[in-house]
N, C-alpha and C. Protein backbone atom coordinates (compact mmCIF):
# COMPACT_ATOMS: atom_id res chain seq x y z
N UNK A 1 0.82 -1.20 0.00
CA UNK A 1 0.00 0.00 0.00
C UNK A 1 0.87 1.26 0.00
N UNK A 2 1.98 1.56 0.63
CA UNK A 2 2.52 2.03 0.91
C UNK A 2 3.55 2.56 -0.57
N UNK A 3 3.51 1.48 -0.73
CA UNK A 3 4.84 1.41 -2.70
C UNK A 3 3.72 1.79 -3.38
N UNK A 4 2.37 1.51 -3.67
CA UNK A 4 1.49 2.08 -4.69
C UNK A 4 1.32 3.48 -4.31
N UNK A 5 1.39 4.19 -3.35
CA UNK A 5 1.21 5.77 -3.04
C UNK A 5 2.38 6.29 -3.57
N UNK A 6 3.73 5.64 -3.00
CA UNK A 6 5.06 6.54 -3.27
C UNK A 6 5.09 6.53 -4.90
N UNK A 7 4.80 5.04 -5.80
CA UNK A 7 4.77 5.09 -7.05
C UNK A 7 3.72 6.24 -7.55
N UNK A 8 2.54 6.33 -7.36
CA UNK A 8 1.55 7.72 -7.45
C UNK A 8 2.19 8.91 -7.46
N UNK A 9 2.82 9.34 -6.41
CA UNK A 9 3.14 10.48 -6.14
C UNK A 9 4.24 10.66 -6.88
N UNK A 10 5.40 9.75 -7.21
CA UNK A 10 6.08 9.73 -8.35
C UNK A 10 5.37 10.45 -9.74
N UNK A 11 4.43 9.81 -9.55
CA UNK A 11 4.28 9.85 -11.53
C UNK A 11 3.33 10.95 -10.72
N UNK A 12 2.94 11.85 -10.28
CA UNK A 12 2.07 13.04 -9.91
C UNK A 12 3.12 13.90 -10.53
N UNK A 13 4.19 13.94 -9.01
CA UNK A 13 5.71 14.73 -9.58
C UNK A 13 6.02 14.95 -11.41
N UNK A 14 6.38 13.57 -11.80
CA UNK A 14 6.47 13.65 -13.13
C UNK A 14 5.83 14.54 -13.80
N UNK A 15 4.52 14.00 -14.15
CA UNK A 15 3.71 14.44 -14.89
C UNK A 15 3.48 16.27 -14.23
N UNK A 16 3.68 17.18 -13.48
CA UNK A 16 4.19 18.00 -13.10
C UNK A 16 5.12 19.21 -13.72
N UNK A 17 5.88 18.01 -13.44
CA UNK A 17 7.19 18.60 -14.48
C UNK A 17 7.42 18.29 -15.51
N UNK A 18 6.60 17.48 -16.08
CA UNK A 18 6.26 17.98 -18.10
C UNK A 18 5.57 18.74 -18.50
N UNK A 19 4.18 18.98 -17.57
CA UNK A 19 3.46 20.32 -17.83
C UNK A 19 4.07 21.03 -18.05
N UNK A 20 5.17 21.88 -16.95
CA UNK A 20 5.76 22.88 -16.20
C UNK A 20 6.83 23.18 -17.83
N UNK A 21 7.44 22.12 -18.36
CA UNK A 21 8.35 22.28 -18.74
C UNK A 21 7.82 22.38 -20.51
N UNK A 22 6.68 21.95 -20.86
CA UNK A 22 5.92 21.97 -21.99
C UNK A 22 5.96 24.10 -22.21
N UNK A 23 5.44 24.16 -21.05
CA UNK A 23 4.96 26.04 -20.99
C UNK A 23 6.36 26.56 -21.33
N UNK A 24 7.39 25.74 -21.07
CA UNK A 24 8.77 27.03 -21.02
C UNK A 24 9.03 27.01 -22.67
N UNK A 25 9.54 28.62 -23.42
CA UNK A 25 10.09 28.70 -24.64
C UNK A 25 11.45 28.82 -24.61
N UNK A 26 12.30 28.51 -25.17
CA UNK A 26 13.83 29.20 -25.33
C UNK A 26 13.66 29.83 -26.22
N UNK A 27 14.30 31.07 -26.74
CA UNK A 27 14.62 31.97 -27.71
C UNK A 27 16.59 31.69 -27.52
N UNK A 28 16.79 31.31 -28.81
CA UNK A 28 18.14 31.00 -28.67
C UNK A 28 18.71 32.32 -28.87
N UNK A 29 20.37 31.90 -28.39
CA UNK A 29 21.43 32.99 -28.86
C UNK A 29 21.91 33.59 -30.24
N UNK A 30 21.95 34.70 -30.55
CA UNK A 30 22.03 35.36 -31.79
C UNK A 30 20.49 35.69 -32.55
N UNK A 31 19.69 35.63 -31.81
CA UNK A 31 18.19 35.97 -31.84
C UNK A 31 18.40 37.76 -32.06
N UNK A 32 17.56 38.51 -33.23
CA UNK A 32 17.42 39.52 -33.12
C UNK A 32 16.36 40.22 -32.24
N UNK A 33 16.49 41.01 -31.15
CA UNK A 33 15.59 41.91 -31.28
C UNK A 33 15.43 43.46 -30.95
N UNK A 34 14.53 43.86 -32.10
CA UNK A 34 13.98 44.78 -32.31
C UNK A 34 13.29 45.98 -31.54
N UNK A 35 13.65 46.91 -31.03
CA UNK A 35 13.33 47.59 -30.05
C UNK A 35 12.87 48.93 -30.66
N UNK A 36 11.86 49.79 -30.05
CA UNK A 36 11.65 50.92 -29.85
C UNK A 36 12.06 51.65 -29.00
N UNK A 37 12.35 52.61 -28.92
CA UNK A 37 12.52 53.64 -27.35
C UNK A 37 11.27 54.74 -26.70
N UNK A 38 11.04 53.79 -25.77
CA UNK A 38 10.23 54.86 -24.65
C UNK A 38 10.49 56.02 -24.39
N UNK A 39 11.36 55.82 -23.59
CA UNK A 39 12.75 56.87 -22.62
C UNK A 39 13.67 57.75 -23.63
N UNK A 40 13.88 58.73 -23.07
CA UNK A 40 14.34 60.24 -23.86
C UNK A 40 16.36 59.76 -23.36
N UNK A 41 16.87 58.86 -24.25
CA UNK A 41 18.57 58.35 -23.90
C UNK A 41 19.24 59.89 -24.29
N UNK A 42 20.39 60.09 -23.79
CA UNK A 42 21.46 61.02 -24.28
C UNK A 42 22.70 60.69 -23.51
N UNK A 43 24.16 61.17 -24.11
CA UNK A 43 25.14 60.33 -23.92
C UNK A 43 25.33 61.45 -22.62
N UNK A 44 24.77 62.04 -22.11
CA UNK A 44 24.92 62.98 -20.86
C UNK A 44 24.45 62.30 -19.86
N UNK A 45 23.69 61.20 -20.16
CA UNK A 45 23.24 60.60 -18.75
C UNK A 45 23.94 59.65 -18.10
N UNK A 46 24.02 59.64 -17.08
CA UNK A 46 24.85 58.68 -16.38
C UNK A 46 25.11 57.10 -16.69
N UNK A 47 25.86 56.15 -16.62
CA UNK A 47 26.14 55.30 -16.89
C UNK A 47 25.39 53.99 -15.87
N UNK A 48 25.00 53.21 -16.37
CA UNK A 48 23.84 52.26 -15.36
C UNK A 48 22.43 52.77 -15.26
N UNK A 49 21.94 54.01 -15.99
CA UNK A 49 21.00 54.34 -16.16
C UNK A 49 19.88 53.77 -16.55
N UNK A 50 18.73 53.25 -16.40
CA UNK A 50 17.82 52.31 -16.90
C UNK A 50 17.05 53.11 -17.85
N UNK A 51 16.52 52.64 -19.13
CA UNK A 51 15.66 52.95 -19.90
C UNK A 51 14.54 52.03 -19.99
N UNK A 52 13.34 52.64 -20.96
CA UNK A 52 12.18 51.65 -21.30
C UNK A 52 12.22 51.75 -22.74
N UNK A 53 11.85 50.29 -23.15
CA UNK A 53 11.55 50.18 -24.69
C UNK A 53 10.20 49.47 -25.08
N UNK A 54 10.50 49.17 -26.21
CA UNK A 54 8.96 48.05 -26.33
C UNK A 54 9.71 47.32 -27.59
N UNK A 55 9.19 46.01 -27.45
CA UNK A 55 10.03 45.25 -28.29
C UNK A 55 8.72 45.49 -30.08
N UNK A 56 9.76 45.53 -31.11
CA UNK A 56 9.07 46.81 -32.24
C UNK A 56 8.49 45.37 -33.14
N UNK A 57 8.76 43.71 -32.84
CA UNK A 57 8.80 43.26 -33.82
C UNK A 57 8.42 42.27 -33.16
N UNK A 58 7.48 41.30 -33.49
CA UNK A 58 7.14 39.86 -32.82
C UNK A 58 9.03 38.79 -33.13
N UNK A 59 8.52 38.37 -32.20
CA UNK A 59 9.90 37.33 -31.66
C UNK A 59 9.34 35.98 -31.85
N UNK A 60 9.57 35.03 -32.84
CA UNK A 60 8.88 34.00 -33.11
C UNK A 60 9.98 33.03 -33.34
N UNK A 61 9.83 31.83 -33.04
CA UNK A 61 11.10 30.40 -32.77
C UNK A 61 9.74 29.18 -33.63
N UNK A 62 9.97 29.19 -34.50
CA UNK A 62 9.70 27.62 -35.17
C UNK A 62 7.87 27.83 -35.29
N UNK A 63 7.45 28.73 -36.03
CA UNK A 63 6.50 28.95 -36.19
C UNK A 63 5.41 29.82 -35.00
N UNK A 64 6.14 29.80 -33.44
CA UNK A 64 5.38 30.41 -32.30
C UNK A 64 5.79 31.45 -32.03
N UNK A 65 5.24 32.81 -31.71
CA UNK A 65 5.56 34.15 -31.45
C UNK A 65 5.48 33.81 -29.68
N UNK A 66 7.06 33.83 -29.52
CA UNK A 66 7.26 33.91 -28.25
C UNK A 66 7.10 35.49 -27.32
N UNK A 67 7.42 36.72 -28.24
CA UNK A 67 7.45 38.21 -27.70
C UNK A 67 7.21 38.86 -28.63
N UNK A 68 5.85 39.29 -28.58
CA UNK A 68 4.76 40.21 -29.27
C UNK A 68 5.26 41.32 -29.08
N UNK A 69 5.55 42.14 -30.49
CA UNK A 69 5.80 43.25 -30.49
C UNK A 69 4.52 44.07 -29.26
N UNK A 70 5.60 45.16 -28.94
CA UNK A 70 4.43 45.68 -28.01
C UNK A 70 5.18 45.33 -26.48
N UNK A 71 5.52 44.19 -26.79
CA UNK A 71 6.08 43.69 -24.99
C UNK A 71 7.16 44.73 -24.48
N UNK A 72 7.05 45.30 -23.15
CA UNK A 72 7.85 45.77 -22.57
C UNK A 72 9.34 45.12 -22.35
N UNK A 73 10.43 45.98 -22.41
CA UNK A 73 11.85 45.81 -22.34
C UNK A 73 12.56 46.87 -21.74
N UNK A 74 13.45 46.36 -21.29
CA UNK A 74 14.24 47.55 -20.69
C UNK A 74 15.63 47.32 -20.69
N UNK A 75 16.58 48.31 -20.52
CA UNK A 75 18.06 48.41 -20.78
C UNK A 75 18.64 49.49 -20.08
N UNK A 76 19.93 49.72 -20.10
CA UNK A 76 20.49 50.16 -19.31
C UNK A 76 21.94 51.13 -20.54
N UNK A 77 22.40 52.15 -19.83
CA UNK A 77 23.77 52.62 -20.67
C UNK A 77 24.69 52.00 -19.91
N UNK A 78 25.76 51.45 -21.45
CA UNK A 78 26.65 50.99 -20.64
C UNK A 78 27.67 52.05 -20.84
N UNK A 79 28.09 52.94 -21.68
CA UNK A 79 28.89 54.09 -21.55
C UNK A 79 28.29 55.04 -21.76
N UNK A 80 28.97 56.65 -21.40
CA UNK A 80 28.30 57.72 -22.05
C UNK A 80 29.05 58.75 -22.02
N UNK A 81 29.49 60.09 -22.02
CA UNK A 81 29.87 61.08 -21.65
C UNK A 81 29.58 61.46 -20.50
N UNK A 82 29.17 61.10 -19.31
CA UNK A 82 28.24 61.64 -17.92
C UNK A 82 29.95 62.28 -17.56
N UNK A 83 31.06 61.16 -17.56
CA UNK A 83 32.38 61.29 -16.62
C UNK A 83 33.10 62.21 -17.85
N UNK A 84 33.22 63.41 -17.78
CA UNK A 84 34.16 63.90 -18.65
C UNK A 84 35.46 63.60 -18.78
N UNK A 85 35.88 62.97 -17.45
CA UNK A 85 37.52 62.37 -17.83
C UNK A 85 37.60 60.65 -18.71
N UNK A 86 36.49 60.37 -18.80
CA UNK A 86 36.25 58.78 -19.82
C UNK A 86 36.00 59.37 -21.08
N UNK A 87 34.93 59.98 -21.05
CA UNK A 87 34.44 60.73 -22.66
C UNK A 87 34.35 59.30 -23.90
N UNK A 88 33.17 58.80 -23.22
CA UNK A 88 33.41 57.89 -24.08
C UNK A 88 31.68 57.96 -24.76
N UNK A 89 31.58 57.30 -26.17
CA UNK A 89 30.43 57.14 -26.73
C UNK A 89 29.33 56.47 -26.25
N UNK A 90 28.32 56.93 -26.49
CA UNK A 90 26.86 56.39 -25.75
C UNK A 90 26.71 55.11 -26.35
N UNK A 91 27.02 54.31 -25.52
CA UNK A 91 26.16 53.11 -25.83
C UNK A 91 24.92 52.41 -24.81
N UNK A 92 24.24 51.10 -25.50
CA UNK A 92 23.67 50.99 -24.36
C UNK A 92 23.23 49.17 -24.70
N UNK A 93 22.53 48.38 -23.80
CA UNK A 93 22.52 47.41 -24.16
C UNK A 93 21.03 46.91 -23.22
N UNK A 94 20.24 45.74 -23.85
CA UNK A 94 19.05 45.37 -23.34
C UNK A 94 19.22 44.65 -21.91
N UNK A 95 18.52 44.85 -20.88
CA UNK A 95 18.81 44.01 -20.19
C UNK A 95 17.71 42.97 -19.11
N UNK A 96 16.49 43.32 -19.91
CA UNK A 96 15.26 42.29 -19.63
C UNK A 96 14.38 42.63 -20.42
N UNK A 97 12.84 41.75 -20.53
CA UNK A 97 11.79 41.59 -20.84
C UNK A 97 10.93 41.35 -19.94
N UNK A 98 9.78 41.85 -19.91
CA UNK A 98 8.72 41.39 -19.36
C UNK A 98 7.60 40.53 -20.01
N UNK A 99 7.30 39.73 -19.30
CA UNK A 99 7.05 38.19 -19.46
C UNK A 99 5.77 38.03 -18.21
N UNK A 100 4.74 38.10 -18.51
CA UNK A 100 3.48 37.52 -18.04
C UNK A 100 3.43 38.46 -16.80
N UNK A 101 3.97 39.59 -16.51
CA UNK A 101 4.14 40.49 -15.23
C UNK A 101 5.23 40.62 -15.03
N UNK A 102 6.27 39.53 -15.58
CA UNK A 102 7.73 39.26 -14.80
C UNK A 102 8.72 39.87 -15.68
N UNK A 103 10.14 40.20 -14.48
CA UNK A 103 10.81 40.61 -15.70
C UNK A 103 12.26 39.37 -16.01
N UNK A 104 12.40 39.22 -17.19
CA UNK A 104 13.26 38.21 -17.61
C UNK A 104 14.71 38.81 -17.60
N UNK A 105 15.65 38.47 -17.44
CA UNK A 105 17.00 39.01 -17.66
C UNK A 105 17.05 38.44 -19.03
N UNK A 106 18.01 39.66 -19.65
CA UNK A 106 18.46 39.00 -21.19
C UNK A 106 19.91 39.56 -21.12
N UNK A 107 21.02 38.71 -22.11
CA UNK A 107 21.79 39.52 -21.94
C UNK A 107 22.34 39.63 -24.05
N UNK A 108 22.69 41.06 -24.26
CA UNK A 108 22.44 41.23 -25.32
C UNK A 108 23.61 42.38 -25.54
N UNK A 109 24.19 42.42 -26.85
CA UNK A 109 25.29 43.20 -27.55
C UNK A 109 24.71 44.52 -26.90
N UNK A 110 26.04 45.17 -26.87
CA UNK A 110 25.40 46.55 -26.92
C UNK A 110 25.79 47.80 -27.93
N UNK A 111 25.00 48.60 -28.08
CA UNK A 111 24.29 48.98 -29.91
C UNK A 111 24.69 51.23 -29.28
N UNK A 112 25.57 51.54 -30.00
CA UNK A 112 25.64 52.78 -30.05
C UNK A 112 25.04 53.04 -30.89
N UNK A 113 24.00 53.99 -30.67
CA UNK A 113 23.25 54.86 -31.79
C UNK A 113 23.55 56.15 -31.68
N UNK A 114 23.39 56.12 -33.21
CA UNK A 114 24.00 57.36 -33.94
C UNK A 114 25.43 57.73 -33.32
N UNK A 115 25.70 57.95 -34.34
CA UNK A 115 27.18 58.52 -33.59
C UNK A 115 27.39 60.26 -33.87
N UNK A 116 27.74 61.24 -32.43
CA UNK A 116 27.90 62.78 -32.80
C UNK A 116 29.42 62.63 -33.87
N UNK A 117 29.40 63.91 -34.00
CA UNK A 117 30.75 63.99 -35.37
C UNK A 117 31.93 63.50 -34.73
N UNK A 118 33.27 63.89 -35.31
CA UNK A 118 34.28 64.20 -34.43
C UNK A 118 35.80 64.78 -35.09
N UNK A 119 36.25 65.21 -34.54
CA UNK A 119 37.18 65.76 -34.91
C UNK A 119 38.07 65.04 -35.29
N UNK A 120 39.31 64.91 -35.89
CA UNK A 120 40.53 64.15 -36.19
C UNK A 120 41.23 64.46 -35.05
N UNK A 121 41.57 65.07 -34.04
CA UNK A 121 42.02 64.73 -33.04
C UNK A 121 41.20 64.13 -31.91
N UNK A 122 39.69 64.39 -31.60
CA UNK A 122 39.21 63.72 -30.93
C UNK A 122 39.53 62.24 -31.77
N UNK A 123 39.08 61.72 -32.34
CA UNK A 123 39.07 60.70 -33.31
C UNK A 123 40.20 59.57 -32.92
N UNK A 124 41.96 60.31 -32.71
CA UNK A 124 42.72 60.46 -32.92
C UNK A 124 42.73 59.68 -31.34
N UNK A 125 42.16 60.18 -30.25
CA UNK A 125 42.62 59.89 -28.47
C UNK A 125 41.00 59.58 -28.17
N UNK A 126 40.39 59.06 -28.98
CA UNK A 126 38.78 58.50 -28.65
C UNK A 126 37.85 59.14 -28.03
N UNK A 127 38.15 60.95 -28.25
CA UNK A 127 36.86 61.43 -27.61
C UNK A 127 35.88 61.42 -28.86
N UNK A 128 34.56 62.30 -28.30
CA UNK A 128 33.41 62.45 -29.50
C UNK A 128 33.27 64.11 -29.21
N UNK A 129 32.78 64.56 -30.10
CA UNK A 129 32.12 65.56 -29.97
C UNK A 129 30.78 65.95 -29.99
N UNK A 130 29.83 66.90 -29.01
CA UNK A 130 28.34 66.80 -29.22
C UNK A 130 27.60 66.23 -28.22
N UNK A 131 26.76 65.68 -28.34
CA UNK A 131 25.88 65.17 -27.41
C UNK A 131 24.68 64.78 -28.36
N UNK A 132 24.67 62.80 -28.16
CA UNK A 132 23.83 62.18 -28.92
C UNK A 132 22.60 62.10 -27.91
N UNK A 133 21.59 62.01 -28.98
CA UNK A 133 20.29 62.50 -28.35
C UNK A 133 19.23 60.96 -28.83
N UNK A 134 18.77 60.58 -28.19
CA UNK A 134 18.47 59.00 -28.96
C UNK A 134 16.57 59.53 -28.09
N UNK A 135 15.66 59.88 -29.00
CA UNK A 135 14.26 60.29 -28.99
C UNK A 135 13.75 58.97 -28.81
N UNK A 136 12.40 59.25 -28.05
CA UNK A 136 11.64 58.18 -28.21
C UNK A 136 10.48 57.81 -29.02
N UNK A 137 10.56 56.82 -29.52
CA UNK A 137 10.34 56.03 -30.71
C UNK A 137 11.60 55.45 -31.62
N UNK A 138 13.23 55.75 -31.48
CA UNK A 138 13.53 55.30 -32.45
C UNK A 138 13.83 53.95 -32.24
N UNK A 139 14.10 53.06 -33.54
CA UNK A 139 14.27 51.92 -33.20
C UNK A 139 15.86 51.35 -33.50
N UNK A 140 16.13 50.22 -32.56
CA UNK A 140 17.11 49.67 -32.32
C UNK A 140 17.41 48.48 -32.49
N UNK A 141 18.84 47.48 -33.02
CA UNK A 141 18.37 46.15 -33.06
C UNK A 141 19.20 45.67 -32.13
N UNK A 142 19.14 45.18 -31.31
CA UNK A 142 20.47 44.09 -30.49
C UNK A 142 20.43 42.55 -30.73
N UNK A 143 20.97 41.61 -30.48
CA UNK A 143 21.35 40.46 -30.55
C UNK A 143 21.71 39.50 -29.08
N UNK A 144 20.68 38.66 -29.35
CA UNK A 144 20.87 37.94 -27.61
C UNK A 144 21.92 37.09 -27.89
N UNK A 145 23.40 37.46 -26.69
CA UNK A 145 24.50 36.62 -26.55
C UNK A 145 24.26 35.40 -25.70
N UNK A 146 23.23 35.24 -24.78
CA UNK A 146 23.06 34.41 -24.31
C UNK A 146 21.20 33.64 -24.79
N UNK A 147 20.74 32.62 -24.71
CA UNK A 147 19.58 32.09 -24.89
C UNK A 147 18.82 32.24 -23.44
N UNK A 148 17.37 32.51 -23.75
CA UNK A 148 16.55 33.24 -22.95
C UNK A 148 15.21 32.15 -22.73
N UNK A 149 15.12 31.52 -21.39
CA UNK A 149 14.07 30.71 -21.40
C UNK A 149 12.83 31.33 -21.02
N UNK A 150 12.05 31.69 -21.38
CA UNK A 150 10.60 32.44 -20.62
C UNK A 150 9.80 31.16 -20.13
């Protein structure tokens, strides 16, 4: 009596964790995606700064749209001009999704837009000149370095 319950509760468990694991998608690595911008970026803002996006393009793996354009995203700068003694170009890179309420970590290239002019001597010792201004609505593409299970 005792072995027919533990065997039960076995195959309860099981069957459990095929449901559980049926619901999960991977979106593999080198996956594009497509972003809009919420948030008003400029290479004046501080570095670790969080932004909002919206992902601009359905995200689909083997016929299923895993991330409906529309889905919230967010990212962060990873350089900028904030430190005038770095002076380095605005970049910035994705660093989650939201997923049924939740937010997913992603981890993804990171994408300088637009670039201000520059001088041949800035050029020359890697400063920029200007101040890049990245509006919201424009769009962006990054590339997931790592694969993303939702």
């Amino acid at each position: 009596m005792i072995r027919g319950r533990f065997i039960s509760l076995i195959a309860i468990c099981c069957a459990c964790f095929a449901a559980a694991s049926l619901d999960a998608a991977t979106i593999p690595a080198g996956t594009a995606l497509t972003i809009t911008t919420v948030s008003l970026i400029t290479s004046k803002d501080v570095v670790g700064r969080s932004f909002e996006a919206k992902i601009a393009q359905d995200v689909s793996i083997k016929g299923n749209v895993l991330l409906k354009a529309g889905t919230k995203a967010f990212g962060k700068i990873k350089s900028s001009r904030y430190n005038p003694r770095k002076n380095e170009p605005l970049s910035v890179e994705l660093t989650s999704v939201s997923v049924n309420g939740h937010n997913v970590a992603v981890k993804t290239n990171s994408v300088q837009p637009g670039s201000p002019p520059m001088t041949a001597r800035q050029a020359q010792y890697g400063h920029t000149a200007g101040t890049s201004v990245v509006n919201p609505g424009t769009q962006m593409q990054f590339q997931l370095l790592q694969a993303v299970t939702l």
